[in-house]
PDB file of N, CA and C in Angstrom:
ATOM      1  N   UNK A   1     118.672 105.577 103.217  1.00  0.00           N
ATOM      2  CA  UNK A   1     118.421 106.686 102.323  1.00  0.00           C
ATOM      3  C   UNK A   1     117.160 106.404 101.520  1.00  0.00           C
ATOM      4  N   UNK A   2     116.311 107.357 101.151  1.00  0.00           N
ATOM      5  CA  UNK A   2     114.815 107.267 100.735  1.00  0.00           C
ATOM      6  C   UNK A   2     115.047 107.725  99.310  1.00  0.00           C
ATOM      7  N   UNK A   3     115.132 106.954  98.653  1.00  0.00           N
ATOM      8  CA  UNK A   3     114.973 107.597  96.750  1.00  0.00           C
ATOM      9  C   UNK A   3     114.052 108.284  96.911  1.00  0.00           C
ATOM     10  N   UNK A   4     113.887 109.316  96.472  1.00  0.00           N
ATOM     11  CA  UNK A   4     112.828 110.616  95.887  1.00  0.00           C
ATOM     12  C   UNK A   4     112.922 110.688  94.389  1.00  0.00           C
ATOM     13  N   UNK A   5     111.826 110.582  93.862  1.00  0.00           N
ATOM     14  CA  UNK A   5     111.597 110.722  92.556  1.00  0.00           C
ATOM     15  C   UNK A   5     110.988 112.477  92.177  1.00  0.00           C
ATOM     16  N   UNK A   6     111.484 112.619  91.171  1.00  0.00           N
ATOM     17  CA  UNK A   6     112.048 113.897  90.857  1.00  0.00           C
ATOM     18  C   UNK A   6     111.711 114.164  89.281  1.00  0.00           C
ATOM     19  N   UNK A   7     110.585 115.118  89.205  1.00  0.00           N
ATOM     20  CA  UNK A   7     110.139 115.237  87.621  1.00  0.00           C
ATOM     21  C   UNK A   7     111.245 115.564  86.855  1.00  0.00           C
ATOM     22  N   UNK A   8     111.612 115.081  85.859  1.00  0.00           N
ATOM     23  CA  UNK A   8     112.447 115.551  84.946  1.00  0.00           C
ATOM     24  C   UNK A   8     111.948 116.131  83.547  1.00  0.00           C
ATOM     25  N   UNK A   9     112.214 116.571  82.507  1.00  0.00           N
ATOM     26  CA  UNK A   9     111.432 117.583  81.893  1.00  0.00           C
ATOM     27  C   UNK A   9     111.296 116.593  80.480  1.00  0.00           C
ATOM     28  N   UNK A  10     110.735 115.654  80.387  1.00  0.00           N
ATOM     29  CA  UNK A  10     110.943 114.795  79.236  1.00  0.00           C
ATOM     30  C   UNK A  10     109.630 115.407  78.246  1.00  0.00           C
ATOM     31  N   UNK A  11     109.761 115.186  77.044  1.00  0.00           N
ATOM     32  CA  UNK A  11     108.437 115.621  75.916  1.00  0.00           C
ATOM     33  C   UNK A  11     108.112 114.320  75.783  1.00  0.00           C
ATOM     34  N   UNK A  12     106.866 114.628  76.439  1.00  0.00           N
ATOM     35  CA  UNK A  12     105.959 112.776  76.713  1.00  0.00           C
ATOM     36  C   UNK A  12     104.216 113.486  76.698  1.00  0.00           C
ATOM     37  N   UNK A  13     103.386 112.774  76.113  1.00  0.00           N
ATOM     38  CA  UNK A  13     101.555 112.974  76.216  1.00  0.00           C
ATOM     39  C   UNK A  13     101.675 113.513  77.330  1.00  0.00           C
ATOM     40  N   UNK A  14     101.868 112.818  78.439  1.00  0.00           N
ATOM     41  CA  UNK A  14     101.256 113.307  79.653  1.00  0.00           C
ATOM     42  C   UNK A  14     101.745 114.463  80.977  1.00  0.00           C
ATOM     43  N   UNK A  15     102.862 114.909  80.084  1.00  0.00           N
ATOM     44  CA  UNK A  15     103.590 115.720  80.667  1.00  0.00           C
ATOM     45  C   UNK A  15     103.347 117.250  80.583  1.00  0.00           C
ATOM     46  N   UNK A  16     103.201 118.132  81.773  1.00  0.00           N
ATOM     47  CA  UNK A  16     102.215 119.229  81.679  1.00  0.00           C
ATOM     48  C   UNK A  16     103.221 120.344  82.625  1.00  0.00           C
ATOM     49  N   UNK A  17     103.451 121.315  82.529  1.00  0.00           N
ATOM     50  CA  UNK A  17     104.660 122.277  83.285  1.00  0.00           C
ATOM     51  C   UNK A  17     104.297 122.445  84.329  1.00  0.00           C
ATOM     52  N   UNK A  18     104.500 121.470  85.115  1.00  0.00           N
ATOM     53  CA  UNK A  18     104.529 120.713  86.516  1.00  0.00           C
ATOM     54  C   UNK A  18     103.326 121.945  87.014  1.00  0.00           C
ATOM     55  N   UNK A  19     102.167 121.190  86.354  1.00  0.00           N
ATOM     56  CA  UNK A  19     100.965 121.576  87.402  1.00  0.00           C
ATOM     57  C   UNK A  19     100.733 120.759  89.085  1.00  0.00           C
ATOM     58  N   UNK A  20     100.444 121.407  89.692  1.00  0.00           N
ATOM     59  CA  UNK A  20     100.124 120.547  90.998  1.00  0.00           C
ATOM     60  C   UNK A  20      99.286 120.547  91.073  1.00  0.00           C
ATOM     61  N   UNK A  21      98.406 120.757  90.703  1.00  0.00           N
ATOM     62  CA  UNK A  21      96.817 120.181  90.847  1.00  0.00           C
ATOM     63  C   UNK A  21      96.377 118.951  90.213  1.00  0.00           C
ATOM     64  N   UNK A  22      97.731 118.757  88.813  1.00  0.00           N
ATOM     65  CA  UNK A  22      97.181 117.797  88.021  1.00  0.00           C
ATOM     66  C   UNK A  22      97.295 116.089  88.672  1.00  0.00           C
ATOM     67  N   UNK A  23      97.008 114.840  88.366  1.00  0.00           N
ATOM     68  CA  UNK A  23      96.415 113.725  88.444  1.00  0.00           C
ATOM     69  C   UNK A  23      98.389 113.201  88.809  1.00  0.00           C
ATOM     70  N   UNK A  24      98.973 113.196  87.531  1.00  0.00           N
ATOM     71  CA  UNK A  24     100.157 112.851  87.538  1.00  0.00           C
ATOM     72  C   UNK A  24     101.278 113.570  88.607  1.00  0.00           C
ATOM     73  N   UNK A  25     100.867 114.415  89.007  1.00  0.00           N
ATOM     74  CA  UNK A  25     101.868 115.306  89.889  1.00  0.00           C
ATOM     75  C   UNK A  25     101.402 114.448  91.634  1.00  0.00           C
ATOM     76  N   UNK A  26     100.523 114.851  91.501  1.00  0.00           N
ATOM     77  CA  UNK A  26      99.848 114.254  92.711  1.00  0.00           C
ATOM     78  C   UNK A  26     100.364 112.787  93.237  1.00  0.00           C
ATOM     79  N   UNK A  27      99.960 112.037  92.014  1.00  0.00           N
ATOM     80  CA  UNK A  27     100.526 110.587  92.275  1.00  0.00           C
ATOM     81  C   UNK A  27     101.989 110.323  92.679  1.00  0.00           C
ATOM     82  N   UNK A  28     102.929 111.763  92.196  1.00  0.00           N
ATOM     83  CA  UNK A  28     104.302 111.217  92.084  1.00  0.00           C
ATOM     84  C   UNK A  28     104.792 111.887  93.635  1.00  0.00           C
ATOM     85  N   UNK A  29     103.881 112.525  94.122  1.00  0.00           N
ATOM     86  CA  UNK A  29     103.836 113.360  95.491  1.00  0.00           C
ATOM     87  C   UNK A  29     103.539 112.718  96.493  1.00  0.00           C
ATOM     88  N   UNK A  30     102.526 111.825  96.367  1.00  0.00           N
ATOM     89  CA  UNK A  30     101.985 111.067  96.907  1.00  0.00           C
ATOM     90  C   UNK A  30     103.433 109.241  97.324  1.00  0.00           C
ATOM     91  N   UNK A  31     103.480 109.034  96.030  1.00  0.00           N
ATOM     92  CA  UNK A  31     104.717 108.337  96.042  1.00  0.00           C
ATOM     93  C   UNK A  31     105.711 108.375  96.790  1.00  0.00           C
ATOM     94  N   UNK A  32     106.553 109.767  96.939  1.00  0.00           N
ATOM     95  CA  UNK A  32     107.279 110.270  97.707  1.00  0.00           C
ATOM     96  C   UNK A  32     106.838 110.342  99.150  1.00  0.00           C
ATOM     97  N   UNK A  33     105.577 110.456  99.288  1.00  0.00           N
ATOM     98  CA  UNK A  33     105.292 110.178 100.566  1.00  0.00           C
ATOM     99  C   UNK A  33     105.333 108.858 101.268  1.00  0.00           C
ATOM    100  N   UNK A  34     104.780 108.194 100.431  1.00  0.00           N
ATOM    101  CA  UNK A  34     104.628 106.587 100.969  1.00  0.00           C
ATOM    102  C   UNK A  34     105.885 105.816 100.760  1.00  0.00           C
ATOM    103  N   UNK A  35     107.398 106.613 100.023  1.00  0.00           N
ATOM    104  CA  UNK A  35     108.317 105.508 100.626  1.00  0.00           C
ATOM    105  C   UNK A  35     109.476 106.395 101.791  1.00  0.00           C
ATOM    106  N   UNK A  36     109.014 107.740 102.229  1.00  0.00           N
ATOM    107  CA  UNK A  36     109.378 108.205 103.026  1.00  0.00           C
ATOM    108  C   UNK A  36     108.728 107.739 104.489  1.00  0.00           C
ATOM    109  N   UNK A  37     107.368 107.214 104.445  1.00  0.00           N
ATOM    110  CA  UNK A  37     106.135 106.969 105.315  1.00  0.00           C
ATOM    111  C   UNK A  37     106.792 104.922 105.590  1.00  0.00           C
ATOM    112  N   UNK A  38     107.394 104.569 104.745  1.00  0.00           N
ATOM    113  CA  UNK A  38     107.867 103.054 104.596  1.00  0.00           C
ATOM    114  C   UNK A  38     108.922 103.388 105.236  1.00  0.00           C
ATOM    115  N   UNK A  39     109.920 104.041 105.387  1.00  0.00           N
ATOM    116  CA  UNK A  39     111.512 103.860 105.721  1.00  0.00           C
ATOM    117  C   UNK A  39     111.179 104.361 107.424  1.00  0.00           C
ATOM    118  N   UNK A  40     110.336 105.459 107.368  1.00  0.00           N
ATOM    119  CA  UNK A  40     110.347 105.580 109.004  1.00  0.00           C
ATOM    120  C   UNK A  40     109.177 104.259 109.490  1.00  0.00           C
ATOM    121  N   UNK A  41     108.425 103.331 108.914  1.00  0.00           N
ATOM    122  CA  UNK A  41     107.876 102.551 110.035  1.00  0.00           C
ATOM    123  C   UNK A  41     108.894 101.053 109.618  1.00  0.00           C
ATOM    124  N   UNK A  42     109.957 101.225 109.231  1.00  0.00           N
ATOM    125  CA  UNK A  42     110.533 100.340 109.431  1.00  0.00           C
ATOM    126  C   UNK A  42     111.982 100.631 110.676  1.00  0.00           C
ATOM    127  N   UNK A  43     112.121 101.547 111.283  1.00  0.00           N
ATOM    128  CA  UNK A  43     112.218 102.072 112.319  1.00  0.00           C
ATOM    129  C   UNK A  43     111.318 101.775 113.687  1.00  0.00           C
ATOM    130  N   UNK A  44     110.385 102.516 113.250  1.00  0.00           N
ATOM    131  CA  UNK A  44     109.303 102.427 114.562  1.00  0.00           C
ATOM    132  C   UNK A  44     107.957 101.833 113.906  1.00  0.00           C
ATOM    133  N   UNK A  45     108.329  99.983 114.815  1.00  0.00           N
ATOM    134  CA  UNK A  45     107.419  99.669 114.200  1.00  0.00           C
ATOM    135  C   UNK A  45     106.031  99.172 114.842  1.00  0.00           C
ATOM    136  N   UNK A  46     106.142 100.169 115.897  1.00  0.00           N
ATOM    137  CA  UNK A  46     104.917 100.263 116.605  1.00  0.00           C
ATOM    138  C   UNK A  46     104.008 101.791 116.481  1.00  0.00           C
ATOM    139  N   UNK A  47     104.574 102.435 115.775  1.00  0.00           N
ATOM    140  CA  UNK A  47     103.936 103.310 115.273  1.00  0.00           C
ATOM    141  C   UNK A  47     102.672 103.761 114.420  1.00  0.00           C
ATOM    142  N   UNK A  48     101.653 103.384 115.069  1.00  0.00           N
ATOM    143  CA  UNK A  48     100.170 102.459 114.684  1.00  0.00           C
ATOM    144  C   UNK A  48      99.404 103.852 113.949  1.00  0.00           C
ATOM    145  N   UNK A  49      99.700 105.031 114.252  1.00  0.00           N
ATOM    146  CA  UNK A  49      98.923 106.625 113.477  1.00  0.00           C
ATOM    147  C   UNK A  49     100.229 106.787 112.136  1.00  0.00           C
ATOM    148  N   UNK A  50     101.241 106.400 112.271  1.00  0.00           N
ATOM    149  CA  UNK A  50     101.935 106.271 111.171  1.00  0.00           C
ATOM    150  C   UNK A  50     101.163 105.615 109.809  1.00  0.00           C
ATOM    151  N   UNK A  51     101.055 103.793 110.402  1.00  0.00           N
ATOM    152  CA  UNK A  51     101.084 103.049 110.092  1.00  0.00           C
ATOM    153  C   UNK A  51      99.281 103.125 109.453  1.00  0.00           C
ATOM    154  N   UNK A  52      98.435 104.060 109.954  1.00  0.00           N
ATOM    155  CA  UNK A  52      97.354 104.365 109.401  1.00  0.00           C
ATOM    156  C   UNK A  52      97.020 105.320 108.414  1.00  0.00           C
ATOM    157  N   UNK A  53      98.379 106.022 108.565  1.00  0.00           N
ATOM    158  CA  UNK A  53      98.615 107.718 107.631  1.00  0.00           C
ATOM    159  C   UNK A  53      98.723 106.999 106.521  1.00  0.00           C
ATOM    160  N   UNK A  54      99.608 106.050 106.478  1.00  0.00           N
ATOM    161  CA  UNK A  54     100.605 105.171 104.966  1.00  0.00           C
ATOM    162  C   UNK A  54      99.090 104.199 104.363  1.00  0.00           C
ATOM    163  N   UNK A  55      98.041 103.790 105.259  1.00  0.00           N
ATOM    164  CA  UNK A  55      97.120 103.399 104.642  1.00  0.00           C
ATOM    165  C   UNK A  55      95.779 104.325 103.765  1.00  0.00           C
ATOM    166  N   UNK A  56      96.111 105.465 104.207  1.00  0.00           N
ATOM    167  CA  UNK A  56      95.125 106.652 104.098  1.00  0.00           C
ATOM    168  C   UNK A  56      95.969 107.009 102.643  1.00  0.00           C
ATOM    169  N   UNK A  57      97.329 107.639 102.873  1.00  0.00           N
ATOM    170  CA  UNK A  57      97.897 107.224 101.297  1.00  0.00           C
ATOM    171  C   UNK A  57      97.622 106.592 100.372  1.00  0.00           C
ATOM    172  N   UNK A  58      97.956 105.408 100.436  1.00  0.00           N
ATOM    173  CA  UNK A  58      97.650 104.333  99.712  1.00  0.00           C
ATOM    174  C   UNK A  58      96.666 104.214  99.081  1.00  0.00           C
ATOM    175  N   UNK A  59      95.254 104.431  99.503  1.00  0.00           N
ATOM    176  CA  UNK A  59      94.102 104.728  99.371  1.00  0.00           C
ATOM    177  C   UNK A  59      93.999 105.763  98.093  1.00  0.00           C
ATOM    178  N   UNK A  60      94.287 106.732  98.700  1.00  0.00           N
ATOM    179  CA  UNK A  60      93.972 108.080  97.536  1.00  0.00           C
ATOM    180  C   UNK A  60      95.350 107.675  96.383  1.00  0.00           C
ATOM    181  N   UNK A  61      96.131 107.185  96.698  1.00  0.00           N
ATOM    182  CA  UNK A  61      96.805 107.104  95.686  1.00  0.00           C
ATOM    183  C   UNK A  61      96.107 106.288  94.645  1.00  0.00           C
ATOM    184  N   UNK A  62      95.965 104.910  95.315  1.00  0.00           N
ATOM    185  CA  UNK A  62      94.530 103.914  94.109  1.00  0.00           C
ATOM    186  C   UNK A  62      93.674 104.430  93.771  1.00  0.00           C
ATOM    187  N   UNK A  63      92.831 105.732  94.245  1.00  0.00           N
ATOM    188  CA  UNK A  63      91.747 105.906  93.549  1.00  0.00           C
ATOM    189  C   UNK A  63      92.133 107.061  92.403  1.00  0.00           C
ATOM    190  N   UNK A  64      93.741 107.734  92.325  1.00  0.00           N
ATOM    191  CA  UNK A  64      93.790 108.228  91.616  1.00  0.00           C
ATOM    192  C   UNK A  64      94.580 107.365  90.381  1.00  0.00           C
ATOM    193  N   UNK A  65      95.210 106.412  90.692  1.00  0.00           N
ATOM    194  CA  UNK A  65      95.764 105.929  89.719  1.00  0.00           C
ATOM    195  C   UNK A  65      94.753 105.281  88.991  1.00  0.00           C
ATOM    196  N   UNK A  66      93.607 104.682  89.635  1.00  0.00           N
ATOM    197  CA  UNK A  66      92.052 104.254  88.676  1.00  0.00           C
ATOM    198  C   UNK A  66      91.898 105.046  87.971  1.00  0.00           C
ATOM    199  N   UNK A  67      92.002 106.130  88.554  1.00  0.00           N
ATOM    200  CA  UNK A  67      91.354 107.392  87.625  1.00  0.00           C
ATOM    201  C   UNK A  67      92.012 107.852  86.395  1.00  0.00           C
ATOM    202  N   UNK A  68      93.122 107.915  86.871  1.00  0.00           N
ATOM    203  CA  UNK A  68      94.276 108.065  85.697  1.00  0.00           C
ATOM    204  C   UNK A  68      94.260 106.683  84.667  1.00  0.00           C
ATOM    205  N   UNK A  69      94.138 105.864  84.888  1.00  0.00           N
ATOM    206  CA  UNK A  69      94.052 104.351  83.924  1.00  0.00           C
ATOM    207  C   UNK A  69      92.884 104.629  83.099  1.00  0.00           C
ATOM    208  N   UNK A  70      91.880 104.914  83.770  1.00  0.00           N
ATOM    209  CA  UNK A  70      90.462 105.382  83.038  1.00  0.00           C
ATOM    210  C   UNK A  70      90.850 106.477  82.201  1.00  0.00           C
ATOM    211  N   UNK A  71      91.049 107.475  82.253  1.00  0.00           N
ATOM    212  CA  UNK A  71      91.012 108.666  81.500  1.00  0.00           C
ATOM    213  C   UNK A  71      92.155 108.705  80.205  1.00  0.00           C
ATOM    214  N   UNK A  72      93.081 108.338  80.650  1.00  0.00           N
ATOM    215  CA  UNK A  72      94.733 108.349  79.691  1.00  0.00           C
ATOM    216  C   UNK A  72      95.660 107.020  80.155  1.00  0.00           C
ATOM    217  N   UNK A  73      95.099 105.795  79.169  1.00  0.00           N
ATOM    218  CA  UNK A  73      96.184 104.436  79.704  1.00  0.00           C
ATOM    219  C   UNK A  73      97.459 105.120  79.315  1.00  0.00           C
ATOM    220  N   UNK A  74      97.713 105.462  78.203  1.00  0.00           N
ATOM    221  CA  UNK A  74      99.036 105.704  77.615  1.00  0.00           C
ATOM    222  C   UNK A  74     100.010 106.350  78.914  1.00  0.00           C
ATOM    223  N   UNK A  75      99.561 107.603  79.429  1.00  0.00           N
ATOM    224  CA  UNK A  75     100.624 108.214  80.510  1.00  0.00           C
ATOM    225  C   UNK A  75      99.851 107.496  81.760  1.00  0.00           C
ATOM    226  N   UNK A  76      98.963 106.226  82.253  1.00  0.00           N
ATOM    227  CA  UNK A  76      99.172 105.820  83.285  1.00  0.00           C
ATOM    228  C   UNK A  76     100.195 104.605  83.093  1.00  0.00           C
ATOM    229  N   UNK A  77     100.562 103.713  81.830  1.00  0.00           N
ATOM    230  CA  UNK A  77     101.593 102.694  81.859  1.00  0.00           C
ATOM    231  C   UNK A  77     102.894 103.454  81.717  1.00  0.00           C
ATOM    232  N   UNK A  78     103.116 104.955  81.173  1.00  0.00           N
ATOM    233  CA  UNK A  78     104.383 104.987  81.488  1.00  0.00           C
ATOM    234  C   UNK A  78     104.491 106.026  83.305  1.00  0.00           C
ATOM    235  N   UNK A  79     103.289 106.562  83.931  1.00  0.00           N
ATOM    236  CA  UNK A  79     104.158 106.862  85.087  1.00  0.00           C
ATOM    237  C   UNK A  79     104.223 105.751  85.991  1.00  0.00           C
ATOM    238  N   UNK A  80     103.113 104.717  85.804  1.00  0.00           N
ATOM    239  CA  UNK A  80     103.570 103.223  86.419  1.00  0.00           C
ATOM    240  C   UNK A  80     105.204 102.727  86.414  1.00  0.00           C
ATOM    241  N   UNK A  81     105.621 102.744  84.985  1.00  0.00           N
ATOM    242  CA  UNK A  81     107.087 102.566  85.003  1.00  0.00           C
ATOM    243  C   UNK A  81     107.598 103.384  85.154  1.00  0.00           C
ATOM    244  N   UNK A  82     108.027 104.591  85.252  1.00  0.00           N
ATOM    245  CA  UNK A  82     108.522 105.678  85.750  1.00  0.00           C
ATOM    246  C   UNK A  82     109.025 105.551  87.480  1.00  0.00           C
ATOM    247  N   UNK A  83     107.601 105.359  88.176  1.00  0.00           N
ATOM    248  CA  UNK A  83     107.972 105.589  89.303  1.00  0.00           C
ATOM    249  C   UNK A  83     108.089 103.754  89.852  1.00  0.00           C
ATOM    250  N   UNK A  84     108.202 103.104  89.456  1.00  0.00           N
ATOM    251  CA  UNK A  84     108.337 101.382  89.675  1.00  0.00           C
ATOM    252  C   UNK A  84     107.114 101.310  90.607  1.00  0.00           C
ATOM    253  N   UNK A  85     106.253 101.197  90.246  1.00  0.00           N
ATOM    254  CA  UNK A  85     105.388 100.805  91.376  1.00  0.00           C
ATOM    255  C   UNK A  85     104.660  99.398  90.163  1.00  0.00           C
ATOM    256  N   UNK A  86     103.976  98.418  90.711  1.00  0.00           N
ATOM    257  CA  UNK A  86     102.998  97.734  90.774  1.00  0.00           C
ATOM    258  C   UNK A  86     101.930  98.286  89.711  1.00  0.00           C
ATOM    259  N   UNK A  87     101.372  97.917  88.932  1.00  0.00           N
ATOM    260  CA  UNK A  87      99.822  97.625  88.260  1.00  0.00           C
ATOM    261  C   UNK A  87      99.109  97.187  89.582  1.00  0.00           C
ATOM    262  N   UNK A  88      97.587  98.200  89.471  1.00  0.00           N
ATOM    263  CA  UNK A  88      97.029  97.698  90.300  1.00  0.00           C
ATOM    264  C   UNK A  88      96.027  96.423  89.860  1.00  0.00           C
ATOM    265  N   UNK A  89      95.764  95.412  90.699  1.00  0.00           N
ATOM    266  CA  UNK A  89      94.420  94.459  89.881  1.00  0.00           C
ATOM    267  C   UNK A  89      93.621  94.403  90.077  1.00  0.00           C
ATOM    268  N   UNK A  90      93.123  95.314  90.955  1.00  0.00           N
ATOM    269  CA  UNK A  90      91.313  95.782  91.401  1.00  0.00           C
ATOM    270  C   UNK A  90      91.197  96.683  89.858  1.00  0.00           C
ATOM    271  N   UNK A  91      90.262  96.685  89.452  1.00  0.00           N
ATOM    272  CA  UNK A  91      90.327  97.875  88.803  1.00  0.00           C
ATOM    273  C   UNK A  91      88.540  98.338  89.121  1.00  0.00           C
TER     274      UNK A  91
END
């Protein structure tokens, strides 16, 4: 079973009536992709256009979470904990 993370309506800085265009929506979309994109290549694990999709993710996800660290630390350390992911250390 794949946890899906799921906006909930909390009064927080960075919380905006679930725009999808915005920085934070994206990331948590993106999220959902990459541990749905994890559970099927641990299945098929020769699945090498999978296994390049989940790197192409990954990708845009770091350059938005840079982006988000740059612009607003405050709502990038709490959707970091929010969605459990990692601090990145490239910055």
């Amino acid at each position: 079973m794949v946890p899906v993370v799921i906006r909930n309506s909390e009064d927080s800085p960075c919380e905006k009536d679930e725009n999808r265009g915005s920085v934070e929506f994206q990331i948590v979309s993106l999220t959902n992709k990459i541990r749905r994109l994890t559970s099927h290549l641990q299945l098929h694990k020769k699945n090498y256009l999978s296994h390049r999709g989940l790197r192409k993710i990954l990708g845009k996800r770091q350059r938005l979470l840079s982006y988000l660290s740059k612009k607003n630390r405050i709502c990038y350390k709490e959707l970091i904990n929010r969605l459990d992911i990692r601090e990145s250390k490239i910055r």
